[in-house]
PDB file of N, CA and C in Angstrom:
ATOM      1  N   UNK A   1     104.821  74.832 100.289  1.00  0.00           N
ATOM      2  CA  UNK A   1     104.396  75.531 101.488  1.00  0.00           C
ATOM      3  C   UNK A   1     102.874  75.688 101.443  1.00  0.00           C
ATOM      4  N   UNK A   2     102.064  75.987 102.716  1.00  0.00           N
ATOM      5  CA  UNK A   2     101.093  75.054 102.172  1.00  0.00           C
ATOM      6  C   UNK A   2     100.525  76.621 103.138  1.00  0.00           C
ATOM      7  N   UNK A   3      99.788  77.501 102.395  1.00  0.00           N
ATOM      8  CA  UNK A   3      99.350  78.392 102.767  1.00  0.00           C
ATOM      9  C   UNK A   3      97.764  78.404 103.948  1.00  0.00           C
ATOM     10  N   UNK A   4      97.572  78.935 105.316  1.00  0.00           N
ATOM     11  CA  UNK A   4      96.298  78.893 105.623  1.00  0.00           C
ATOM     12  C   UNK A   4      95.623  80.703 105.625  1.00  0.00           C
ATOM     13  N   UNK A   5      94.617  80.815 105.075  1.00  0.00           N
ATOM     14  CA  UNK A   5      93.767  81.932 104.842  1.00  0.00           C
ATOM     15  C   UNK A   5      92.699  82.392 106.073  1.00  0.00           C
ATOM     16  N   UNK A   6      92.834  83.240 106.420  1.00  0.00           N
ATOM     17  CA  UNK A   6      91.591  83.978 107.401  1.00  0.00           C
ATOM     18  C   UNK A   6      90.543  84.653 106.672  1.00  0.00           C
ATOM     19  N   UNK A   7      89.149  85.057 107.373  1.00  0.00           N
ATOM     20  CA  UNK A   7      88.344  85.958 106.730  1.00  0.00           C
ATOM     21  C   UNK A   7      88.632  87.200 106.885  1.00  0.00           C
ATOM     22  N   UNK A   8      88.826  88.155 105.826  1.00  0.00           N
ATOM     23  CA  UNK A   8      89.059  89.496 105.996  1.00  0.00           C
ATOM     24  C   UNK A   8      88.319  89.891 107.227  1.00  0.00           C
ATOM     25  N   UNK A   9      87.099  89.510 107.807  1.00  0.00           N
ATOM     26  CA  UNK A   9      86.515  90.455 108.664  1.00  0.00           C
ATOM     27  C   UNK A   9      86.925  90.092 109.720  1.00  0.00           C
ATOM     28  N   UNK A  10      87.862  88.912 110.318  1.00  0.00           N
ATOM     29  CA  UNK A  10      88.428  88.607 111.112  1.00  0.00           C
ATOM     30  C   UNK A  10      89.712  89.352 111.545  1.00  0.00           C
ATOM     31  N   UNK A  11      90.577  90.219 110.802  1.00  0.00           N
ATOM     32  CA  UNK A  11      91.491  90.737 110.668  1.00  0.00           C
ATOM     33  C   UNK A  11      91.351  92.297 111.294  1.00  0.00           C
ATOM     34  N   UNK A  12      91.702  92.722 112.117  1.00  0.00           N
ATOM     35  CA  UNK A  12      92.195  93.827 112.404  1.00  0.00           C
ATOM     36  C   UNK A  12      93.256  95.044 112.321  1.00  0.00           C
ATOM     37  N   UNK A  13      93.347  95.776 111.031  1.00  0.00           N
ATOM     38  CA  UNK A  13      94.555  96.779 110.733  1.00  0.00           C
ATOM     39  C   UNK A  13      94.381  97.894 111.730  1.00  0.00           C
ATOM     40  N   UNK A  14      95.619  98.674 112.904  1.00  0.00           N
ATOM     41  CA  UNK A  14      95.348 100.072 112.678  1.00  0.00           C
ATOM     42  C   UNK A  14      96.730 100.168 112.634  1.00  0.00           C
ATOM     43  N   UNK A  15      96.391 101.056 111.760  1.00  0.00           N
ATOM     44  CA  UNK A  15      97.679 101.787 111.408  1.00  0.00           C
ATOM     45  C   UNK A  15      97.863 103.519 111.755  1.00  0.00           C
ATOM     46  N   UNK A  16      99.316 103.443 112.145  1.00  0.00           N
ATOM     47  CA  UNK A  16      99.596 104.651 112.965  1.00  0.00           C
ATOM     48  C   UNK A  16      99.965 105.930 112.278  1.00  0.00           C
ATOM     49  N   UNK A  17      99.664 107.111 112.102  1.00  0.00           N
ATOM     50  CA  UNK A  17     100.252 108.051 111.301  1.00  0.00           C
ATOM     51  C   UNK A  17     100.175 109.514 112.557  1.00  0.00           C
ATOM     52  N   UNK A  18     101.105 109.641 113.699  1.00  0.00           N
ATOM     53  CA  UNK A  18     101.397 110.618 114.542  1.00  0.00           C
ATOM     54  C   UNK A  18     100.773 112.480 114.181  1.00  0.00           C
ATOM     55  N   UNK A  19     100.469 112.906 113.037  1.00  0.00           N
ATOM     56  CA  UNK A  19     100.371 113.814 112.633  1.00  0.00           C
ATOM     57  C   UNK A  19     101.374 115.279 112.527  1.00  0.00           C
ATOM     58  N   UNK A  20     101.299 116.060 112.485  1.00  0.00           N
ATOM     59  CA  UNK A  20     102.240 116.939 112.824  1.00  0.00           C
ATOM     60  C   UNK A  20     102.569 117.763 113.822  1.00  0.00           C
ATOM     61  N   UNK A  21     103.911 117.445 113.911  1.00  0.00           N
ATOM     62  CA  UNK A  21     104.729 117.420 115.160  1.00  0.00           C
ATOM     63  C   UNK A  21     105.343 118.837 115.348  1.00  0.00           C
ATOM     64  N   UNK A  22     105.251 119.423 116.656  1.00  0.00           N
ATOM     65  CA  UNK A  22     106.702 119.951 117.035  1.00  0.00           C
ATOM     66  C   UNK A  22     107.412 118.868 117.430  1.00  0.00           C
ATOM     67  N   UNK A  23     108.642 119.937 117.277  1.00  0.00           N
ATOM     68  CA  UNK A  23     110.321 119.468 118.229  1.00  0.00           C
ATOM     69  C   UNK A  23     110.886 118.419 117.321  1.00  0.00           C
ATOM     70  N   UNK A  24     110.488 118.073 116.135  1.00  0.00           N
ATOM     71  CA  UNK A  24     110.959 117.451 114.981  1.00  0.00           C
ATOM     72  C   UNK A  24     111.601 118.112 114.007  1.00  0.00           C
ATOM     73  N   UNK A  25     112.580 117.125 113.149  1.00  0.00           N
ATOM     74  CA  UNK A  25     114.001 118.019 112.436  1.00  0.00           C
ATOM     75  C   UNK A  25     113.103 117.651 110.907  1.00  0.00           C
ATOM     76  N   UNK A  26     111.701 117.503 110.792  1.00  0.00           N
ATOM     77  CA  UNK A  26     111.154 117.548 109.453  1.00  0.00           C
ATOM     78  C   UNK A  26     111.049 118.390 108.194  1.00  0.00           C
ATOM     79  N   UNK A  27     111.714 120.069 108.940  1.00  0.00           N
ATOM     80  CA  UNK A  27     111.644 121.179 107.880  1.00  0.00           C
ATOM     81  C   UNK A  27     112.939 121.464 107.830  1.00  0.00           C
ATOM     82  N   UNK A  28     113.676 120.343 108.602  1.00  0.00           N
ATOM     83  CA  UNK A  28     115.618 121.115 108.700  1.00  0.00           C
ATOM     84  C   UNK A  28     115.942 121.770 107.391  1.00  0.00           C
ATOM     85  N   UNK A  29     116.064 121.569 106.247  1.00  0.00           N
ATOM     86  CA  UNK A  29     116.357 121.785 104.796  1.00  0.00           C
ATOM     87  C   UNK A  29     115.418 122.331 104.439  1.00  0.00           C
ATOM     88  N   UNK A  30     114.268 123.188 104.958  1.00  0.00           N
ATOM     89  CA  UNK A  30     113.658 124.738 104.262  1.00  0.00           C
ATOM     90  C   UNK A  30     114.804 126.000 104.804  1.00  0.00           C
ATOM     91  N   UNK A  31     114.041 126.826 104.410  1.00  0.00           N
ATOM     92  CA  UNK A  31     114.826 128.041 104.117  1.00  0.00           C
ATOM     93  C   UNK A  31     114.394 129.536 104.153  1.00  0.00           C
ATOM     94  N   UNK A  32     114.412 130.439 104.767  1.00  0.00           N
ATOM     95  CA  UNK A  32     114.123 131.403 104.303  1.00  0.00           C
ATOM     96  C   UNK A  32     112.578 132.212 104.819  1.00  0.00           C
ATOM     97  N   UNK A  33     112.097 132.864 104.237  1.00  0.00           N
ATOM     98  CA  UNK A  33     110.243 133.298 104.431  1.00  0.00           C
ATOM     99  C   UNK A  33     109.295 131.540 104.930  1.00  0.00           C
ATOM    100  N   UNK A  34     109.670 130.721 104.050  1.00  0.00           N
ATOM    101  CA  UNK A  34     109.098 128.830 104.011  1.00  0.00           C
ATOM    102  C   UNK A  34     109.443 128.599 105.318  1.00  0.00           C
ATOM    103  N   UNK A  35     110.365 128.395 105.904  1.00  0.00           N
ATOM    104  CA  UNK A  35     110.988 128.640 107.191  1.00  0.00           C
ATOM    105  C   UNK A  35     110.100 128.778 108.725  1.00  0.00           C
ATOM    106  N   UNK A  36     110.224 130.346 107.917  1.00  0.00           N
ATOM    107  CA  UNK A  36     109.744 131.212 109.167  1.00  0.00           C
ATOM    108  C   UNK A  36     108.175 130.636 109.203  1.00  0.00           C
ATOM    109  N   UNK A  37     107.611 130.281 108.061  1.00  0.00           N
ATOM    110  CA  UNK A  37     105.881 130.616 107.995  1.00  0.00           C
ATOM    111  C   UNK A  37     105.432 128.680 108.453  1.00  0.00           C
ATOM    112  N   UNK A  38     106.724 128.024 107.838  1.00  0.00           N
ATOM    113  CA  UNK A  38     105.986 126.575 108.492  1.00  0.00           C
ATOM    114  C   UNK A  38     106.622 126.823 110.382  1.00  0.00           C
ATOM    115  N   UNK A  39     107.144 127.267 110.926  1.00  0.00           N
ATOM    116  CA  UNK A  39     107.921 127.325 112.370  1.00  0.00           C
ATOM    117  C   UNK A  39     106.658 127.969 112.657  1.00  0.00           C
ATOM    118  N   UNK A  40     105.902 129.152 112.221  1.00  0.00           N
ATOM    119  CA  UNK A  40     104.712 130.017 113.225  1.00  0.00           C
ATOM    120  C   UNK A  40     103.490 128.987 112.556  1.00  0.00           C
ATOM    121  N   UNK A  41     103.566 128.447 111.889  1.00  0.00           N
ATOM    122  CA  UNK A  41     102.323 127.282 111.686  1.00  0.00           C
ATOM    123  C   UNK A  41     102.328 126.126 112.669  1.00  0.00           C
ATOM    124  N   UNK A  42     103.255 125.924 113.082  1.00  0.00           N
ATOM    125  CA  UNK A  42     104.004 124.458 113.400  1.00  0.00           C
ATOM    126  C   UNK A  42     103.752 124.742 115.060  1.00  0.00           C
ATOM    127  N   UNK A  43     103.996 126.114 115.393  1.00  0.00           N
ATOM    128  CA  UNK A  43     103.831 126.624 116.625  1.00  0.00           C
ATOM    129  C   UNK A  43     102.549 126.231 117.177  1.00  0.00           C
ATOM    130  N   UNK A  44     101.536 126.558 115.871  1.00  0.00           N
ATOM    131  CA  UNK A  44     100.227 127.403 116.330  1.00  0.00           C
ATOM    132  C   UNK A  44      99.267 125.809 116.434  1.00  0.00           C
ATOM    133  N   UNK A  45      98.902 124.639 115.289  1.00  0.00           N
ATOM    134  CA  UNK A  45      98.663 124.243 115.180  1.00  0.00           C
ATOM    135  C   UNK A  45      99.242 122.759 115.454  1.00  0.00           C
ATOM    136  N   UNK A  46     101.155 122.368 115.903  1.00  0.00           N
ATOM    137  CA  UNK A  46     101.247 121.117 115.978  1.00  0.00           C
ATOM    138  C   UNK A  46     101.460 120.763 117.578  1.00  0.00           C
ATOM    139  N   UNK A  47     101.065 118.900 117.295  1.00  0.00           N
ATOM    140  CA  UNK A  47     101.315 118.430 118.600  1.00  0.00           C
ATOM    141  C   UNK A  47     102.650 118.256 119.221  1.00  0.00           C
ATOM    142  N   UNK A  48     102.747 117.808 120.734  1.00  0.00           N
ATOM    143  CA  UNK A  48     104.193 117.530 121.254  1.00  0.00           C
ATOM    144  C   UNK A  48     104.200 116.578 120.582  1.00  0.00           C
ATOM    145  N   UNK A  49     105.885 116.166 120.618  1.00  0.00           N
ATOM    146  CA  UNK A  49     106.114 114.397 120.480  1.00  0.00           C
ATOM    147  C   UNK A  49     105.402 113.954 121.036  1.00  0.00           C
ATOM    148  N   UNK A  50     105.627 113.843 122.789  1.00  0.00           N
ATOM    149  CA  UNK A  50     105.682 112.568 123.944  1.00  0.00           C
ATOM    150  C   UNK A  50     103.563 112.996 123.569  1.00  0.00           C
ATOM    151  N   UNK A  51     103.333 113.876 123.457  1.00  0.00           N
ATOM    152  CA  UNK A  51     101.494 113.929 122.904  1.00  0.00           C
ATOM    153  C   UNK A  51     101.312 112.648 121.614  1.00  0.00           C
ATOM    154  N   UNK A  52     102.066 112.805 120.611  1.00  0.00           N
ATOM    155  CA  UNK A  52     101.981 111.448 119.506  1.00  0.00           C
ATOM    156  C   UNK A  52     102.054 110.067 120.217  1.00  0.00           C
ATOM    157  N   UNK A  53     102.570 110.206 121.273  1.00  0.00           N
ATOM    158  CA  UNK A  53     103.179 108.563 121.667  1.00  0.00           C
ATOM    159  C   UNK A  53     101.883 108.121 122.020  1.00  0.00           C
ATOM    160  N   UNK A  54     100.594 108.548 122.157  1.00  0.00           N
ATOM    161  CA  UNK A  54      99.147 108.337 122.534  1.00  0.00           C
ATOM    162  C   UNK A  54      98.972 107.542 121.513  1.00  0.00           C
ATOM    163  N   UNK A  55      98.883 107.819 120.421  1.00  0.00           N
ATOM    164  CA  UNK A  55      97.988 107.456 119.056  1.00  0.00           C
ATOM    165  C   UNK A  55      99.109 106.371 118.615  1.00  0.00           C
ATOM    166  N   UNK A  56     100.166 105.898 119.099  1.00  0.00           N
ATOM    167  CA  UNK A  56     100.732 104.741 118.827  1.00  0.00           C
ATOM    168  C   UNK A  56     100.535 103.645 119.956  1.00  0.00           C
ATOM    169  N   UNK A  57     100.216 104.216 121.309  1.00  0.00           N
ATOM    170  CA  UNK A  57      99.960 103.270 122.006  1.00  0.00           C
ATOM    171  C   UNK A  57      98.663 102.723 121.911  1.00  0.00           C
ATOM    172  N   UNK A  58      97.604 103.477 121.438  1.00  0.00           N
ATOM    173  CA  UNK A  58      95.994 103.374 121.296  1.00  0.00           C
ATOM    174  C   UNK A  58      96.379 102.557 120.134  1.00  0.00           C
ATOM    175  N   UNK A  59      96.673 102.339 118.966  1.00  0.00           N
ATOM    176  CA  UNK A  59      97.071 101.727 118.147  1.00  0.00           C
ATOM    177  C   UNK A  59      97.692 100.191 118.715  1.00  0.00           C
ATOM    178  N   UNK A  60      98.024 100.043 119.212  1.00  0.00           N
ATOM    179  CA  UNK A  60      98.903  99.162 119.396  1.00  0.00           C
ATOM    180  C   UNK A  60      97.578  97.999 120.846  1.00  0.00           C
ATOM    181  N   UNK A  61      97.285  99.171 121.706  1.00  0.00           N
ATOM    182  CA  UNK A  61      96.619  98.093 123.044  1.00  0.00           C
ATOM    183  C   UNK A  61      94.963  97.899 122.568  1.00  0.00           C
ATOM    184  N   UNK A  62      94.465  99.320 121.520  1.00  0.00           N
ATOM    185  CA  UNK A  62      92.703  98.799 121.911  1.00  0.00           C
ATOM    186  C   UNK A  62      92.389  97.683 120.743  1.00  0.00           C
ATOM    187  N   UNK A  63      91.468  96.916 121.194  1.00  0.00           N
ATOM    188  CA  UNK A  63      91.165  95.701 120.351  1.00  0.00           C
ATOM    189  C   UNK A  63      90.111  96.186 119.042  1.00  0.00           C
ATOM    190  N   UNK A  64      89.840  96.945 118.583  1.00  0.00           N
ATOM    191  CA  UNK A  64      88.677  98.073 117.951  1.00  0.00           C
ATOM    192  C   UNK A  64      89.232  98.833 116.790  1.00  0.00           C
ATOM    193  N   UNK A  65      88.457  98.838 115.822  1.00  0.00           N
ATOM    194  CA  UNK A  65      88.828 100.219 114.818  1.00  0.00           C
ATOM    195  C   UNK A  65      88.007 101.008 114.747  1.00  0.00           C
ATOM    196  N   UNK A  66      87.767 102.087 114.469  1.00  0.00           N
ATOM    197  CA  UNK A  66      86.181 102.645 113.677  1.00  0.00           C
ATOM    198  C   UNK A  66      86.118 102.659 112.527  1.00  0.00           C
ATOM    199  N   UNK A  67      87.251 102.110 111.794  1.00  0.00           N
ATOM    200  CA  UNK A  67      87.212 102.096 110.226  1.00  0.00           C
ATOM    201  C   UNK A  67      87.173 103.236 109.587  1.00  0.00           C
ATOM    202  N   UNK A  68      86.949 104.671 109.845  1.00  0.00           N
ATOM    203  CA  UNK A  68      86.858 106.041 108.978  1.00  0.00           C
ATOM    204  C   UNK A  68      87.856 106.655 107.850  1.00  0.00           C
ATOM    205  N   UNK A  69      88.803 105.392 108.082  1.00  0.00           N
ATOM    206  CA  UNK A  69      89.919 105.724 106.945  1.00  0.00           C
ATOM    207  C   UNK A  69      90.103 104.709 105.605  1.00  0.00           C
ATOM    208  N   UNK A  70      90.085 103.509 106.490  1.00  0.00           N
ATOM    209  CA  UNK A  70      90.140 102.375 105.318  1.00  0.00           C
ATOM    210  C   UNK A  70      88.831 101.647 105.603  1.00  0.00           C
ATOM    211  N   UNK A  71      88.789 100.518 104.273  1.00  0.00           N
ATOM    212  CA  UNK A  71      87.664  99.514 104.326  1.00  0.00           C
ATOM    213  C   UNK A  71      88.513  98.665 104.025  1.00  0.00           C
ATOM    214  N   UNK A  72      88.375  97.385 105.127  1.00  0.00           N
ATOM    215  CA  UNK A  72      89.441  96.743 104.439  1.00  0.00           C
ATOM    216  C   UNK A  72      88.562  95.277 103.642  1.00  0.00           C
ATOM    217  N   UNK A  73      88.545  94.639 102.503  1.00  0.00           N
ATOM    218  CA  UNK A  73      87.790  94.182 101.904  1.00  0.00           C
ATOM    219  C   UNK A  73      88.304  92.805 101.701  1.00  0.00           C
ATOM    220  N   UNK A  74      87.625  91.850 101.628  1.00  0.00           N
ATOM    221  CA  UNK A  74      88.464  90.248 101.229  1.00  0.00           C
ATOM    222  C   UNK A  74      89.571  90.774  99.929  1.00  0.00           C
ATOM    223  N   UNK A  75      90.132  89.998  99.766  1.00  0.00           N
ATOM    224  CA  UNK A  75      90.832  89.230  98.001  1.00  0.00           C
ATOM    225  C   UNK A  75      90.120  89.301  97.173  1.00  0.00           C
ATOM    226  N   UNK A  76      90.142  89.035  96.149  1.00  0.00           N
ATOM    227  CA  UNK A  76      89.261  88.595  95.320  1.00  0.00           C
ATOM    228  C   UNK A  76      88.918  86.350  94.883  1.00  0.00           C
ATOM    229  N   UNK A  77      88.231  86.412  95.009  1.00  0.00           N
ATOM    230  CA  UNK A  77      87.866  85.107  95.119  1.00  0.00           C
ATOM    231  C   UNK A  77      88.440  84.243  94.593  1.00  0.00           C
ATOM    232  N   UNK A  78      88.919  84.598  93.503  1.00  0.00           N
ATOM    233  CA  UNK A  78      90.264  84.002  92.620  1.00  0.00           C
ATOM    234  C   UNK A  78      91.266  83.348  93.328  1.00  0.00           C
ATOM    235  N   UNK A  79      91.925  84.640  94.341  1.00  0.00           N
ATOM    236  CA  UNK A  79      92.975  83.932  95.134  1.00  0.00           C
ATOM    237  C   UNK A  79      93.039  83.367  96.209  1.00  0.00           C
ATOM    238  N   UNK A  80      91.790  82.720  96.704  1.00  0.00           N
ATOM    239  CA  UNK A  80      91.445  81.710  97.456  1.00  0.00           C
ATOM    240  C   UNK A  80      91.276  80.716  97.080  1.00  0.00           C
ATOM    241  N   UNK A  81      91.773  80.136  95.383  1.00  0.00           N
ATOM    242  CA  UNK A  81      91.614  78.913  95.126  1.00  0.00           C
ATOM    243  C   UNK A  81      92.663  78.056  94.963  1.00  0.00           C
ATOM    244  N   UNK A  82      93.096  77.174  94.688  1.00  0.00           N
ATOM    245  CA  UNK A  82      94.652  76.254  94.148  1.00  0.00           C
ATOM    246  C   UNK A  82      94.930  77.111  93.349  1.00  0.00           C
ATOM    247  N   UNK A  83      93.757  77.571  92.231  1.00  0.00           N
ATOM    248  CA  UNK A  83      94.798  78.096  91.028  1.00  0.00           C
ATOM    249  C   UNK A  83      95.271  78.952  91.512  1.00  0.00           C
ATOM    250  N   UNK A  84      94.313  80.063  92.348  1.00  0.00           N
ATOM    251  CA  UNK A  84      94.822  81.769  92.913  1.00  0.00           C
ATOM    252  C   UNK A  84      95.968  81.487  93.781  1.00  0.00           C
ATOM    253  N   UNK A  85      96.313  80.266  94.686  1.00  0.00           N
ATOM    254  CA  UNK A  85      97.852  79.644  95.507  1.00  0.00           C
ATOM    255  C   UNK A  85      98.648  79.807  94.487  1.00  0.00           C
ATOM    256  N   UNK A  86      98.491  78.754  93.469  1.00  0.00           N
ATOM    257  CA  UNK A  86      99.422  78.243  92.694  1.00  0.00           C
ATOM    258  C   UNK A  86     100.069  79.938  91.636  1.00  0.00           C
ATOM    259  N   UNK A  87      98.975  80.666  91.346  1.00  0.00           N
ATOM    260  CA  UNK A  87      99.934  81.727  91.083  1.00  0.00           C
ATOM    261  C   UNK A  87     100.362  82.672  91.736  1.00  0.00           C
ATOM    262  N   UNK A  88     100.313  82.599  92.964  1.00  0.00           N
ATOM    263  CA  UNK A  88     100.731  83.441  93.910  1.00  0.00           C
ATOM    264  C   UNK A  88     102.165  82.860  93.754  1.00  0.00           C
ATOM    265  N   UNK A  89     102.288  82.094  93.926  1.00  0.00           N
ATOM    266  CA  UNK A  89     104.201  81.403  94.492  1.00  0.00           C
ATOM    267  C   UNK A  89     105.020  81.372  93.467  1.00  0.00           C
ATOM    268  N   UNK A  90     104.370  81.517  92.113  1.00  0.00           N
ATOM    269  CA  UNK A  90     104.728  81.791  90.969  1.00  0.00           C
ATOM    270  C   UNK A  90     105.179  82.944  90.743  1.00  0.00           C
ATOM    271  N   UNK A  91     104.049  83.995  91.103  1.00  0.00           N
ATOM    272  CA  UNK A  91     104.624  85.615  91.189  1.00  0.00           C
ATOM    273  C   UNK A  91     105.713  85.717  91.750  1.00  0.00           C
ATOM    274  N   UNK A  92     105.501  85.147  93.016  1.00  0.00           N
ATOM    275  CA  UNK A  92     106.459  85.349  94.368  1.00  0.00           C
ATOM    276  C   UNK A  92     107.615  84.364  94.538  1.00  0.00           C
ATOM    277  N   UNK A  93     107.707  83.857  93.331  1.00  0.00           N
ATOM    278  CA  UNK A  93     108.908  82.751  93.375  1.00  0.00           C
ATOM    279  C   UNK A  93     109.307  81.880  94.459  1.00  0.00           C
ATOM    280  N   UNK A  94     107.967  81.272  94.723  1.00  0.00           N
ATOM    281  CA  UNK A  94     108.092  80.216  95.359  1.00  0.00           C
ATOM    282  C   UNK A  94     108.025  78.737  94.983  1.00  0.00           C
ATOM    283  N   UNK A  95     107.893  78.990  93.740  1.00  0.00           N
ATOM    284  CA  UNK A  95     108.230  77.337  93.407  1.00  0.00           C
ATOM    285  C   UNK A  95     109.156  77.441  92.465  1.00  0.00           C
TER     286      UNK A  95
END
């Protein structure tokens, strides 16, 4: 199989992480005082769902990152060569 490579800076990641939610079953299994104190936190400070569905659609349509979370960096030069192929498929049991 005959692998083709892009330049990292050609590549675009965003990745989605909604933050914290009401109206989600995420604390179902607390208990007690923990309970009560994440429910008046959860009140005070979280977003709606259908509010998250923003930051997955912005994710998904704008062509752009600002990068403030990750850097995303080439390979290392190694595995851009036959040898760095050839042990890749090896790891990955491809030959």
């Amino acid at each position: 199989m005959d692998l083709e490579y892009i330049k990292a800076e050609d590549v675009v990641l965003n990745l989605i992480e909604p933050g914290f939610l009401k109206g989600t079953e995420f604390n179902r299994d607390v208990k007690g005082g923990l309970a009560i104190g994440l429910k008046l936190f959860q009140t005070l400070v979280a977003r709606e769902v259908k509010d998250a569905g923003t930051t997955i659609v912005d994710a998904t349509v704008v062509k752009e990152a600002h990068g403030c979370y990750w850097e995303i960096r080439p390979s290392p030069p190694f595995l851009y060569t036959q040898e760095g192929r050839d042990t890749m498929d090896k790891l990955w049991g491809r030959q």
